[in-house]
PDB file of N, CA and C in Angstrom:
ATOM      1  N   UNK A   1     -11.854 -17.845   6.131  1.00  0.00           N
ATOM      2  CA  UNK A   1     -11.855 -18.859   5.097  1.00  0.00           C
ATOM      3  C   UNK A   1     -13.288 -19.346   4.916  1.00  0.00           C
ATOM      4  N   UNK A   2     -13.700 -19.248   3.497  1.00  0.00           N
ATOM      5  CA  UNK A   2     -15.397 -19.874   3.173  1.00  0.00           C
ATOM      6  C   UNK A   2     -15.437 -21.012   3.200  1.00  0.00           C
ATOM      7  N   UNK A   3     -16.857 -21.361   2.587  1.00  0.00           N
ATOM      8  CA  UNK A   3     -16.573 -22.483   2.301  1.00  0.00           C
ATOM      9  C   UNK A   3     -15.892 -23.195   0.912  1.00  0.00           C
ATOM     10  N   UNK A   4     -16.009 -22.206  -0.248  1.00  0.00           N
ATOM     11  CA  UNK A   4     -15.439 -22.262  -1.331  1.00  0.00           C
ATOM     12  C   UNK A   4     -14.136 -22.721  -1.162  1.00  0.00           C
ATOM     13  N   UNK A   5     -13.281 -21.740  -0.464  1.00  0.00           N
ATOM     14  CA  UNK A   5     -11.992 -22.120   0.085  1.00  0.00           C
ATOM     15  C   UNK A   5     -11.981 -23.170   0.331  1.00  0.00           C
ATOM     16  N   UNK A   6     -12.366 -23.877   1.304  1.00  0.00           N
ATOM     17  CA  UNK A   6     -11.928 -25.472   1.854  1.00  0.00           C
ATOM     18  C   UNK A   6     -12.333 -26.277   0.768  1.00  0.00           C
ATOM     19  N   UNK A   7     -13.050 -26.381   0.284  1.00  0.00           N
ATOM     20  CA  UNK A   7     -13.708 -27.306  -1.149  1.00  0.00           C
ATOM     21  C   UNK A   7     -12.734 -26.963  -2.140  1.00  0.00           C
ATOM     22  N   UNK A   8     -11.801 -25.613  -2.624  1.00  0.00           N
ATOM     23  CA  UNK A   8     -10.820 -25.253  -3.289  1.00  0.00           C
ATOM     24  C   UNK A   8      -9.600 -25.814  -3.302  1.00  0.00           C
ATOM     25  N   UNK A   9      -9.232 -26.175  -1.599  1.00  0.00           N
ATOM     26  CA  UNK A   9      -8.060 -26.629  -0.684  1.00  0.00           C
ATOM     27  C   UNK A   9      -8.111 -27.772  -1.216  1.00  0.00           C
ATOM     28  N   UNK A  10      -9.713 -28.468  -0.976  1.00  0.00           N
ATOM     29  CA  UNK A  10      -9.450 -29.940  -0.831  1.00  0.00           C
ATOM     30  C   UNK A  10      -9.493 -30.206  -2.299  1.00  0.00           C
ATOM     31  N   UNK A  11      -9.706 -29.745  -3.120  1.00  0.00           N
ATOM     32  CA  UNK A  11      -9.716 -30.381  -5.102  1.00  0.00           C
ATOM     33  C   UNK A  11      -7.827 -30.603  -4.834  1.00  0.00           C
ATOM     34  N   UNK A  12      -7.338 -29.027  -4.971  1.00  0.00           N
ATOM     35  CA  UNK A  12      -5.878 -28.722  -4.696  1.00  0.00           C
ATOM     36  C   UNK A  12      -5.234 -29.866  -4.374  1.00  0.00           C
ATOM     37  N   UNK A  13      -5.709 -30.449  -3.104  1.00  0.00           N
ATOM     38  CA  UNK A  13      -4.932 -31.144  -2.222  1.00  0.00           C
ATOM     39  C   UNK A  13      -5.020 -32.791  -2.839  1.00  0.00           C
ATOM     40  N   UNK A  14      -6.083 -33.349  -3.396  1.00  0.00           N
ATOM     41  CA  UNK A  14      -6.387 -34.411  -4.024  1.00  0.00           C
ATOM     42  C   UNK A  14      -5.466 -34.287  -5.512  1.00  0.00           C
ATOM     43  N   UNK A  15      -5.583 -33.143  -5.982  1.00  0.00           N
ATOM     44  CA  UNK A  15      -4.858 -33.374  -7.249  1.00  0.00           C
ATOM     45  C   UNK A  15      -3.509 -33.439  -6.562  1.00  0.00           C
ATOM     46  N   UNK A  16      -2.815 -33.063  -5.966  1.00  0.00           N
ATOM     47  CA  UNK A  16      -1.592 -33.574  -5.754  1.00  0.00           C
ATOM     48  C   UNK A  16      -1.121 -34.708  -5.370  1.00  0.00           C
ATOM     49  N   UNK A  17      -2.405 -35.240  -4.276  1.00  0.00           N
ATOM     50  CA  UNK A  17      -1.776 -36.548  -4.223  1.00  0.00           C
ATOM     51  C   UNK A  17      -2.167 -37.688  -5.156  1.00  0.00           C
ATOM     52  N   UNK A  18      -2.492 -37.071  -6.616  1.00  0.00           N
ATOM     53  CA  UNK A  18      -2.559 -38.194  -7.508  1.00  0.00           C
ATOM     54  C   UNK A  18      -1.809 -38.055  -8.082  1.00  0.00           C
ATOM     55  N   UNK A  19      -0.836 -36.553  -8.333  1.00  0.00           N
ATOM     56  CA  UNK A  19       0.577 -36.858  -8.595  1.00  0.00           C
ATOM     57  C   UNK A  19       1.831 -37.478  -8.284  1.00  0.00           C
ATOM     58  N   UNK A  20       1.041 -37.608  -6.828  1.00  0.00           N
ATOM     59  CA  UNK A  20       2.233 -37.928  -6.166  1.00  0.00           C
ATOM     60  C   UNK A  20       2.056 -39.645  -6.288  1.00  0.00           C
ATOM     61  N   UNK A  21       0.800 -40.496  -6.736  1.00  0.00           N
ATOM     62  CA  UNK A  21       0.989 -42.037  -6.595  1.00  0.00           C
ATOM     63  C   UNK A  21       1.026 -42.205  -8.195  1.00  0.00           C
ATOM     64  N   UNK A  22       1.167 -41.173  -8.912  1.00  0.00           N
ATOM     65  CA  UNK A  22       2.028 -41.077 -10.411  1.00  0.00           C
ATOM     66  C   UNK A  22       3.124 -41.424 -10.710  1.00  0.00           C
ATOM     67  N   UNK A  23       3.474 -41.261  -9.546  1.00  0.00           N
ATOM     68  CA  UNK A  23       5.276 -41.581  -9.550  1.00  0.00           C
ATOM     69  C   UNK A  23       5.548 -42.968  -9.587  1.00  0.00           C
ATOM     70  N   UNK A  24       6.838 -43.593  -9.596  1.00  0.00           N
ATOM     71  CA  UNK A  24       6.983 -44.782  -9.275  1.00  0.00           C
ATOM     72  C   UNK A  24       7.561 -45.232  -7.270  1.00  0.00           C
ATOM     73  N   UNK A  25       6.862 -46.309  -7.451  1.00  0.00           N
ATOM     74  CA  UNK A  25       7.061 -46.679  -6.080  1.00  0.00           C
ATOM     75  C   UNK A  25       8.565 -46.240  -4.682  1.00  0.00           C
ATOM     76  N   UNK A  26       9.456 -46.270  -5.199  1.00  0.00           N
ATOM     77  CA  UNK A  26      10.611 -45.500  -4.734  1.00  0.00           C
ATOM     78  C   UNK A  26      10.251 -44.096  -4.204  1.00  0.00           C
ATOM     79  N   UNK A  27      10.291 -43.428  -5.377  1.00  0.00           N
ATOM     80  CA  UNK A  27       9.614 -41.679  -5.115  1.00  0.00           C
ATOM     81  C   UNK A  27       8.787 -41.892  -4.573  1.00  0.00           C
ATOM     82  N   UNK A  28       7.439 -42.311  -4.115  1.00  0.00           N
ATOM     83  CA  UNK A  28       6.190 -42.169  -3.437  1.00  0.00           C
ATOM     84  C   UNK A  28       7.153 -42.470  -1.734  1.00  0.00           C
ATOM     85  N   UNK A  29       7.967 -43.950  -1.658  1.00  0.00           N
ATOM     86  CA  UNK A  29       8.269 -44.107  -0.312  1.00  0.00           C
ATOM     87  C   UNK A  29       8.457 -42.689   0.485  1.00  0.00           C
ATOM     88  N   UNK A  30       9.991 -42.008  -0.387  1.00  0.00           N
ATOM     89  CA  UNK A  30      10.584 -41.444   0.106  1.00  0.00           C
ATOM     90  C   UNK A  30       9.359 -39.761  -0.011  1.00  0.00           C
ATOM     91  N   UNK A  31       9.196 -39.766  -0.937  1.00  0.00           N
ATOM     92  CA  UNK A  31       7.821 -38.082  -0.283  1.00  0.00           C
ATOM     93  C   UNK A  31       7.397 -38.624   0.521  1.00  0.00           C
ATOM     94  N   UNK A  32       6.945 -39.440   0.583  1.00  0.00           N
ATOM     95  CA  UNK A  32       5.637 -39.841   1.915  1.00  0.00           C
ATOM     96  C   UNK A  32       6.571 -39.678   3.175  1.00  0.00           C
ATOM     97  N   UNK A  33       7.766 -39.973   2.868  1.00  0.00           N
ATOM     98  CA  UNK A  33       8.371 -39.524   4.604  1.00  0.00           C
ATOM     99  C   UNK A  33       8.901 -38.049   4.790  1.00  0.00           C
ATOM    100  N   UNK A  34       9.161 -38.045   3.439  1.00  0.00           N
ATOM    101  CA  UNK A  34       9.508 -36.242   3.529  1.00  0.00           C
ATOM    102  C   UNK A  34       8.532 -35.145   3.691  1.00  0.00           C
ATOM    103  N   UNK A  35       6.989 -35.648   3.493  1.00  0.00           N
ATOM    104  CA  UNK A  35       5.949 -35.157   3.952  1.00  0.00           C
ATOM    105  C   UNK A  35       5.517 -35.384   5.815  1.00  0.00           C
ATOM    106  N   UNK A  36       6.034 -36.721   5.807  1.00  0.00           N
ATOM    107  CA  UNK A  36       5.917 -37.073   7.610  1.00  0.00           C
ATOM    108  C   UNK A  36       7.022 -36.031   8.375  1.00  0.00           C
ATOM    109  N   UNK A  37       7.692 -36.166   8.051  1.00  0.00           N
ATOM    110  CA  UNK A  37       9.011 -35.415   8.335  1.00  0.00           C
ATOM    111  C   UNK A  37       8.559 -34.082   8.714  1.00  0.00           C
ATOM    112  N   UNK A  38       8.645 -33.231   7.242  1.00  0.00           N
ATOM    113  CA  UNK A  38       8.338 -31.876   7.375  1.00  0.00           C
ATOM    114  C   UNK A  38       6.839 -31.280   7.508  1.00  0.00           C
ATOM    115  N   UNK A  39       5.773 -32.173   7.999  1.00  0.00           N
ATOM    116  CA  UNK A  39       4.624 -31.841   8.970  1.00  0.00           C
ATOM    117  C   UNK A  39       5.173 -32.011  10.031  1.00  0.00           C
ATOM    118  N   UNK A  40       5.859 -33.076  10.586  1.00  0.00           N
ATOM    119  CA  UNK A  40       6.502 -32.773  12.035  1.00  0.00           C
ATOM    120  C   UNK A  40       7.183 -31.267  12.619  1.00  0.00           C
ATOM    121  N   UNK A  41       8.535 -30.705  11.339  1.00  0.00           N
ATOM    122  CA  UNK A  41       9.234 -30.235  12.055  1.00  0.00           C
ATOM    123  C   UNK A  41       9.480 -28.871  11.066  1.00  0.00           C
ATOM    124  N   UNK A  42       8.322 -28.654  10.125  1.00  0.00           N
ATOM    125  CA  UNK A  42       9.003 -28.391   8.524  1.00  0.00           C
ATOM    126  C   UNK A  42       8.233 -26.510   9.388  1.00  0.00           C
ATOM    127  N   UNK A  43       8.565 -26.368   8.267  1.00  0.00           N
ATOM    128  CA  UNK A  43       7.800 -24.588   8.148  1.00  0.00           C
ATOM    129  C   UNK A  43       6.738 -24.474   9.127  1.00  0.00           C
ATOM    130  N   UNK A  44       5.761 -23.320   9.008  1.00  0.00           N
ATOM    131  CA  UNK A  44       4.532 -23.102   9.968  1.00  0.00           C
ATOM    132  C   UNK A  44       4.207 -23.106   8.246  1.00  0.00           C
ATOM    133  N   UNK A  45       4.704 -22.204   7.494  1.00  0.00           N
ATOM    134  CA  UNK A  45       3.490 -22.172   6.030  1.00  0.00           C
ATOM    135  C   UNK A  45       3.550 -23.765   5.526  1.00  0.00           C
ATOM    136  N   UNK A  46       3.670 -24.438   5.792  1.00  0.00           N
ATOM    137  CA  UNK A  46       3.644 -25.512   4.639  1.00  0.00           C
ATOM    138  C   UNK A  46       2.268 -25.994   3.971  1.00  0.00           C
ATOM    139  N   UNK A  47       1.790 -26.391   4.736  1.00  0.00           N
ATOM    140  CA  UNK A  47      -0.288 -26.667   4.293  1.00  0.00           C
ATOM    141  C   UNK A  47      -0.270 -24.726   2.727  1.00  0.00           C
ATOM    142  N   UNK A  48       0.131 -23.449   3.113  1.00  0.00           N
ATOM    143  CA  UNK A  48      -0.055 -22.645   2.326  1.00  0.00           C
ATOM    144  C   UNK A  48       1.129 -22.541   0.939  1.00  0.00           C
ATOM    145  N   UNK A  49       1.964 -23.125   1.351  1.00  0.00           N
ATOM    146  CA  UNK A  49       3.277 -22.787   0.945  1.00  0.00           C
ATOM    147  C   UNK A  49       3.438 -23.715  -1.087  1.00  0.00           C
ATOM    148  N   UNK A  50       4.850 -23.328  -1.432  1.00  0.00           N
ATOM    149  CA  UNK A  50       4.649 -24.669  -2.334  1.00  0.00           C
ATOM    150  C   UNK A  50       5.643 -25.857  -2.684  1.00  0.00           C
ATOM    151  N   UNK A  51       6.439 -25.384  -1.107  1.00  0.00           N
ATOM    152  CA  UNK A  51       6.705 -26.904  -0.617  1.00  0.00           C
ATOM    153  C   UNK A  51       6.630 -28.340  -1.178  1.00  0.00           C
ATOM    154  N   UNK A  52       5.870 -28.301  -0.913  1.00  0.00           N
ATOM    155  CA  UNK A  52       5.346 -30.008  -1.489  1.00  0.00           C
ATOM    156  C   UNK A  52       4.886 -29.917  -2.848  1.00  0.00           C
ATOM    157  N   UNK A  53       4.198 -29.327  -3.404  1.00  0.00           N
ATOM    158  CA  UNK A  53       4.305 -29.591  -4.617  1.00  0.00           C
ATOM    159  C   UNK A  53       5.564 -29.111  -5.788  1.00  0.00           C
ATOM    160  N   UNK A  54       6.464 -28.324  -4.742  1.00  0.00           N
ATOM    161  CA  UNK A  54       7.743 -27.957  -5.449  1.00  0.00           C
ATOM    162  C   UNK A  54       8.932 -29.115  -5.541  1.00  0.00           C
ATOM    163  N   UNK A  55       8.452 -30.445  -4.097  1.00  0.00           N
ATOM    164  CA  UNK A  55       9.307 -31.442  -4.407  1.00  0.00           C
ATOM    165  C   UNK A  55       8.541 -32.642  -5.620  1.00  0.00           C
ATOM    166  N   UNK A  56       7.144 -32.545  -6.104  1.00  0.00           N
ATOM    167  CA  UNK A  56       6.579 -33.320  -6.462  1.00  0.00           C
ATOM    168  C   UNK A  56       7.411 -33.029  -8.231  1.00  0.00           C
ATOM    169  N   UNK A  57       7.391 -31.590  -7.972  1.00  0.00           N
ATOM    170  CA  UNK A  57       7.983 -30.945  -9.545  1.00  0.00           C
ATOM    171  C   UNK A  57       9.154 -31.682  -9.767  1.00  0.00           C
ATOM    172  N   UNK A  58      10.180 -31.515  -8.418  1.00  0.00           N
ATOM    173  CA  UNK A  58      10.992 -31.760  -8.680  1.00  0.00           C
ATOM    174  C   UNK A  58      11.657 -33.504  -8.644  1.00  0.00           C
ATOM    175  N   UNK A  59      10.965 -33.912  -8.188  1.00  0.00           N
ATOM    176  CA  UNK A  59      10.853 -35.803  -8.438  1.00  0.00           C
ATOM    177  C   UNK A  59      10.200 -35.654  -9.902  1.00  0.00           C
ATOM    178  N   UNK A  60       9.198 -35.458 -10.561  1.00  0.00           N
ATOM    179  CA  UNK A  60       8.764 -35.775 -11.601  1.00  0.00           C
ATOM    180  C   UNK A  60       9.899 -35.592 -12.840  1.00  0.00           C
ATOM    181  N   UNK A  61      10.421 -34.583 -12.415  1.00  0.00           N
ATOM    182  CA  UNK A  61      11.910 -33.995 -13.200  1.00  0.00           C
ATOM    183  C   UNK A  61      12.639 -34.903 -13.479  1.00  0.00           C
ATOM    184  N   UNK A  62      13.046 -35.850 -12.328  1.00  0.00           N
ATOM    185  CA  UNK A  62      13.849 -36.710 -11.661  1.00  0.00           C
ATOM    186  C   UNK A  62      13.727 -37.900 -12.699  1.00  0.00           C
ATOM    187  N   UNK A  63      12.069 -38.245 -12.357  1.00  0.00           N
ATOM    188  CA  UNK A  63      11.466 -39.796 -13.072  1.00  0.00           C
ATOM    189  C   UNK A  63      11.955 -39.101 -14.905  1.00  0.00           C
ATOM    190  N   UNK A  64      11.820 -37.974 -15.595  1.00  0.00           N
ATOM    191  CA  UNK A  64      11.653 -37.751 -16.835  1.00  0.00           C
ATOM    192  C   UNK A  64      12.982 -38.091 -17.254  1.00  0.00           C
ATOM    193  N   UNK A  65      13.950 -37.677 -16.300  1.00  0.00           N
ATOM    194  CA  UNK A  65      15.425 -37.896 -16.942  1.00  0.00           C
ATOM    195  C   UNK A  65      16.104 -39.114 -16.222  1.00  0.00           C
ATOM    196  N   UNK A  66      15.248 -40.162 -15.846  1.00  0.00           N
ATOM    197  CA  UNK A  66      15.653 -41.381 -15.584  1.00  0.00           C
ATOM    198  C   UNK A  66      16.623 -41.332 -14.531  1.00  0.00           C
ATOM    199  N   UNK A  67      16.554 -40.916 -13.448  1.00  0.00           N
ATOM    200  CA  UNK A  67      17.463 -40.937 -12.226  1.00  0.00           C
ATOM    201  C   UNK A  67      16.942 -41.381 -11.408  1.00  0.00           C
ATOM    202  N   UNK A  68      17.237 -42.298 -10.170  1.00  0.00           N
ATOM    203  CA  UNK A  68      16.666 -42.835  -9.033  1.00  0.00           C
ATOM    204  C   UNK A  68      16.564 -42.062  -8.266  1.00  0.00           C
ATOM    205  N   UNK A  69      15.723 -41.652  -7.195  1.00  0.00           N
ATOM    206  CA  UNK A  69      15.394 -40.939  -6.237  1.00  0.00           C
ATOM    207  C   UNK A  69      16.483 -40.590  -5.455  1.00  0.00           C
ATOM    208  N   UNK A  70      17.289 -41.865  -4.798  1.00  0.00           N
ATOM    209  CA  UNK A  70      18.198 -41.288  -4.189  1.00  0.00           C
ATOM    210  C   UNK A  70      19.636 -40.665  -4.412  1.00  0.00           C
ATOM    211  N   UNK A  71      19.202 -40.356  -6.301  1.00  0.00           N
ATOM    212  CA  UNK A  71      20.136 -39.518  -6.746  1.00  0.00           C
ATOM    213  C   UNK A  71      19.522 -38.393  -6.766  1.00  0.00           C
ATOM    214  N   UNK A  72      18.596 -37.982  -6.535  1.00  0.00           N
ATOM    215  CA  UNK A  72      18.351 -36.703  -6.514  1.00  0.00           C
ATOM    216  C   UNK A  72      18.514 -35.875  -5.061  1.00  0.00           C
ATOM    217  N   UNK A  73      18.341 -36.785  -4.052  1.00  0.00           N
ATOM    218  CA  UNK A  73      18.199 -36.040  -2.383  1.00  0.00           C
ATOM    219  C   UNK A  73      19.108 -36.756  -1.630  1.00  0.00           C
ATOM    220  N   UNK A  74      19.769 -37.949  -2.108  1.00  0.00           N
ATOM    221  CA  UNK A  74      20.982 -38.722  -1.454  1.00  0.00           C
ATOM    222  C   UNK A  74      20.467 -39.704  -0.221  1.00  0.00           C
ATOM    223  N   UNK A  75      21.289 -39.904   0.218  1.00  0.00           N
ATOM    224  CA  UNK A  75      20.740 -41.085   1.454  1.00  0.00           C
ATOM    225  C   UNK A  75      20.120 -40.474   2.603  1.00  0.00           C
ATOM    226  N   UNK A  76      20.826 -39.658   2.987  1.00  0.00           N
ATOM    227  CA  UNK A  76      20.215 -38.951   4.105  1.00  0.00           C
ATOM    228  C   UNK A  76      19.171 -37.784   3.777  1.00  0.00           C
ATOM    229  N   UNK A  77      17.928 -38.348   3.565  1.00  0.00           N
ATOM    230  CA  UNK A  77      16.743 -37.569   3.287  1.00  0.00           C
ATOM    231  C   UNK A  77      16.351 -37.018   4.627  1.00  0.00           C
ATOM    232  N   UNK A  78      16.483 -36.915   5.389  1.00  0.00           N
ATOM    233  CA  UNK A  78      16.144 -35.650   6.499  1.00  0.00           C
ATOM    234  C   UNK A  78      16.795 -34.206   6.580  1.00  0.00           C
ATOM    235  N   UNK A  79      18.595 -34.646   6.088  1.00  0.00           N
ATOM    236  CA  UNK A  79      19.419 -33.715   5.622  1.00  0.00           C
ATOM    237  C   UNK A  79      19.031 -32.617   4.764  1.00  0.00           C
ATOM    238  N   UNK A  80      17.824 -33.362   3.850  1.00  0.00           N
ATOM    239  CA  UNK A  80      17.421 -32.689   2.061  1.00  0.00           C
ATOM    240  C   UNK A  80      16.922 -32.374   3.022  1.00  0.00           C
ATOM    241  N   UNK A  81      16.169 -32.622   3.850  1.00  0.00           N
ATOM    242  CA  UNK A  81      14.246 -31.855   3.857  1.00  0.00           C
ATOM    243  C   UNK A  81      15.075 -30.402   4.729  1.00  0.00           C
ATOM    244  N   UNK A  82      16.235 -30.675   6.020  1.00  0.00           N
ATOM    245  CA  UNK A  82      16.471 -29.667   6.394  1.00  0.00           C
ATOM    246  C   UNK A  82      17.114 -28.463   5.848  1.00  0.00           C
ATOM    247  N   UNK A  83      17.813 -29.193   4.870  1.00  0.00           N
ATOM    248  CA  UNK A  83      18.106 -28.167   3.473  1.00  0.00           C
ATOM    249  C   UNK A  83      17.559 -27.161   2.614  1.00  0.00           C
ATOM    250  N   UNK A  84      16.196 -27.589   2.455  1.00  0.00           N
ATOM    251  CA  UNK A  84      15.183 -27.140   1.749  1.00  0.00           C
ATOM    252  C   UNK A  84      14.581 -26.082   2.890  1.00  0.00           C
ATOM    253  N   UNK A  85      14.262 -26.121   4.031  1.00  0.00           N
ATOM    254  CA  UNK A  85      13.673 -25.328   5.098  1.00  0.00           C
ATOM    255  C   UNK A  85      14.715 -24.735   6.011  1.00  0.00           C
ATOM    256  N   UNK A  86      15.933 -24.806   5.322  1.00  0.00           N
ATOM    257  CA  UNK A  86      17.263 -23.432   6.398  1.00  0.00           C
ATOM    258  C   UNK A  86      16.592 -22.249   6.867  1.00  0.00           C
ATOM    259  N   UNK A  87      16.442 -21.624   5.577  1.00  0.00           N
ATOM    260  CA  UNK A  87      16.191 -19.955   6.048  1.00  0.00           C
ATOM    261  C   UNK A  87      14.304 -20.192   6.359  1.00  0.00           C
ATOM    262  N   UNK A  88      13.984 -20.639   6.411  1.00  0.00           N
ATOM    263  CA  UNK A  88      12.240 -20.636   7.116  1.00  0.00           C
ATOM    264  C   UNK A  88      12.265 -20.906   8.394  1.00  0.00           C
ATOM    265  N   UNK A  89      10.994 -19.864   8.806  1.00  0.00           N
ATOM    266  CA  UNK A  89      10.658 -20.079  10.492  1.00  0.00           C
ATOM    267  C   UNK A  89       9.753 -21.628  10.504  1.00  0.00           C
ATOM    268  N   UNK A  90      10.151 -22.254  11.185  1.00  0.00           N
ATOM    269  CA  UNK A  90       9.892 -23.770  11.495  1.00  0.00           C
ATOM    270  C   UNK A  90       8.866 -23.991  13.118  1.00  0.00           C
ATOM    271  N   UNK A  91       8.323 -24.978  13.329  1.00  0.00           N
ATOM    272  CA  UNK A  91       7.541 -25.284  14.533  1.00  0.00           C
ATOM    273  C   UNK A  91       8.696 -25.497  15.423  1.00  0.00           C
ATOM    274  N   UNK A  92       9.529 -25.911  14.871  1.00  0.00           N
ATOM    275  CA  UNK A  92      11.002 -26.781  16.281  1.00  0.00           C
ATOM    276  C   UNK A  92      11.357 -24.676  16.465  1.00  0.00           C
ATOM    277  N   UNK A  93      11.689 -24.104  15.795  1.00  0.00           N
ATOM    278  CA  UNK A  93      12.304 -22.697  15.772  1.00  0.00           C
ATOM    279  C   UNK A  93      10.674 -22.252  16.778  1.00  0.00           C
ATOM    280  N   UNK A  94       9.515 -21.802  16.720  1.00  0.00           N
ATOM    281  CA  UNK A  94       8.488 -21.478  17.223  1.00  0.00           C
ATOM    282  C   UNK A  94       8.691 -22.550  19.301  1.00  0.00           C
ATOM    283  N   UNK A  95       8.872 -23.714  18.941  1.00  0.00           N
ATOM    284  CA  UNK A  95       9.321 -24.416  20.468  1.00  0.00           C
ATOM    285  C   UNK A  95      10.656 -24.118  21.147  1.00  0.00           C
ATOM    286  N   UNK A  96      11.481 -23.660  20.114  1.00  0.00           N
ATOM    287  CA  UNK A  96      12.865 -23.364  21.184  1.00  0.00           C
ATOM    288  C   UNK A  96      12.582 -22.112  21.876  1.00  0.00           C
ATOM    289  N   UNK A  97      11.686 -20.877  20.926  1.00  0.00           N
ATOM    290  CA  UNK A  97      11.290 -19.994  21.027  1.00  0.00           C
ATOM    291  C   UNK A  97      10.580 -19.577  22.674  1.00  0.00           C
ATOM    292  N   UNK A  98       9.361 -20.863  22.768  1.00  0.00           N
ATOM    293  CA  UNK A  98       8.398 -20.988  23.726  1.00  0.00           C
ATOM    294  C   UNK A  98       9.907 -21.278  25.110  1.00  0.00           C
ATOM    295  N   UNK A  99      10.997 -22.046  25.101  1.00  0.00           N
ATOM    296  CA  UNK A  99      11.090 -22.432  26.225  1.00  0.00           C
ATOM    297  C   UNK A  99      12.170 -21.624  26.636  1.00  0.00           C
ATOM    298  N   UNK A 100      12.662 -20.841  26.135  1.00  0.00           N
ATOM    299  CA  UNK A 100      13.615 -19.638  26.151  1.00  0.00           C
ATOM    300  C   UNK A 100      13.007 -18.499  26.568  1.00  0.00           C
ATOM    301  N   UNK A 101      11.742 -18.138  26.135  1.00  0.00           N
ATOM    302  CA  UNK A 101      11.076 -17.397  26.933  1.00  0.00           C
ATOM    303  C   UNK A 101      11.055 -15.877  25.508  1.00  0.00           C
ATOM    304  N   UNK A 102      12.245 -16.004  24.620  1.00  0.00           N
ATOM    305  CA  UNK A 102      12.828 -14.740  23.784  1.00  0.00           C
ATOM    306  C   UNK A 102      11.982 -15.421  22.587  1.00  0.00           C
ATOM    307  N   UNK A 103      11.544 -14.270  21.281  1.00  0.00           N
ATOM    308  CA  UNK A 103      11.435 -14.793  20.260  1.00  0.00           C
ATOM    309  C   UNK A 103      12.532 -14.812  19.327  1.00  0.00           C
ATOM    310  N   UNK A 104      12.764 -15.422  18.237  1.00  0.00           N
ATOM    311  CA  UNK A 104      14.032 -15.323  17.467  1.00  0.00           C
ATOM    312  C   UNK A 104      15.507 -15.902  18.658  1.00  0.00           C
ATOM    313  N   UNK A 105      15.405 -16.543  19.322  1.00  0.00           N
ATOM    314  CA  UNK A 105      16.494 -17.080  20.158  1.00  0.00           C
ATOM    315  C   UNK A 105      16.395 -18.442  20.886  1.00  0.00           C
ATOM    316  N   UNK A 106      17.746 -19.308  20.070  1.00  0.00           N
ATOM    317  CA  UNK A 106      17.153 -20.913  20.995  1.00  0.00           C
ATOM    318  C   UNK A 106      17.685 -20.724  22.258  1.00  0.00           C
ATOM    319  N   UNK A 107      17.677 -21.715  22.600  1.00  0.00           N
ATOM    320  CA  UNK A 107      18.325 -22.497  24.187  1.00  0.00           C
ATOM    321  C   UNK A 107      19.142 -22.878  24.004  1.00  0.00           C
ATOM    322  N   UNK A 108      20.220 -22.725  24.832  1.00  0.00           N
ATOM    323  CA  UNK A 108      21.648 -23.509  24.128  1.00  0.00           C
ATOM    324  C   UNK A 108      21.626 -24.337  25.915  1.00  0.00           C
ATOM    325  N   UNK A 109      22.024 -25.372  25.585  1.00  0.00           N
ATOM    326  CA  UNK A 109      22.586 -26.187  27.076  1.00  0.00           C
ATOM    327  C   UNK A 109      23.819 -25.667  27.330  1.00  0.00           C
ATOM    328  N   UNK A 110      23.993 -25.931  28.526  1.00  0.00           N
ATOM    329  CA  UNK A 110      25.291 -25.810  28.746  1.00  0.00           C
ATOM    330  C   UNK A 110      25.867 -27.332  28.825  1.00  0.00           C
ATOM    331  N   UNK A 111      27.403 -27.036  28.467  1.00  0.00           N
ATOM    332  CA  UNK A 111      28.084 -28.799  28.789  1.00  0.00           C
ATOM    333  C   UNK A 111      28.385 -29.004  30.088  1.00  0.00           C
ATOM    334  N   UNK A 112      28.010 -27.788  31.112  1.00  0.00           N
ATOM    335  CA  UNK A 112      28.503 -28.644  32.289  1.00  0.00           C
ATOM    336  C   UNK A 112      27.784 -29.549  32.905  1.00  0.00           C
ATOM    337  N   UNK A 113      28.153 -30.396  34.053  1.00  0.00           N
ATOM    338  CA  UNK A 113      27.492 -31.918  34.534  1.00  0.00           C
ATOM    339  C   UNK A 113      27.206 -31.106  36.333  1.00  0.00           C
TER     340      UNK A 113
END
């Protein structure tokens, strides 16, 4: 990666988040945690991916046809974000990975005491 690249990244990355304080106050709460969220636990591509600006599309959608936010992703917004990242390899999928020792295989506990 040059330096063009990172100076490319960072225009990229600024224009989005002036889309994103475009929005009205509601929508900004809830991305801003769905961004906390899925940097925690979301994809490995996300920083490459278009993720986030695919939910920014899709809130702006939201604000055009006059719907409240939590008609678009419902109450339980961790649910959406895990919704959105089912079929993707994830950092939590990469850690079950590490302590299992297998790739592609979690840990299951057992229930006994």
């Amino acid at each position: 990666m040059g330096i063009q690249d990172i100076i490319e990244g960072k225009k990229q990355w600024r224009a989005h988040l002036a889309r994103v304080k475009a929005l009205p106050p509601d929508y900004q709460i809830v991305y801003k945690e769905m961004q906390k969220y899925l940097f925690k636990v979301g994809p490995v591509d996300l920083p490459d991916g278009g993720l986030l600006p695919g939910i920014v599309d899709f809130f702006e959608e939201g604000v055009a046809a006059g719907k409240g936010v939590l008609e678009l992703v419902g109450t339980d917004v961790a649910a959406f974000c895990d919704d959105l990242i089912k079929d993707t390899r994830t950092y939590a999928d990469i850690y079950q990975e590490s302590i299992s020792g297998e790739p592609g295989t979690a840990l299951h506990r057992s229930d006994e005491s």
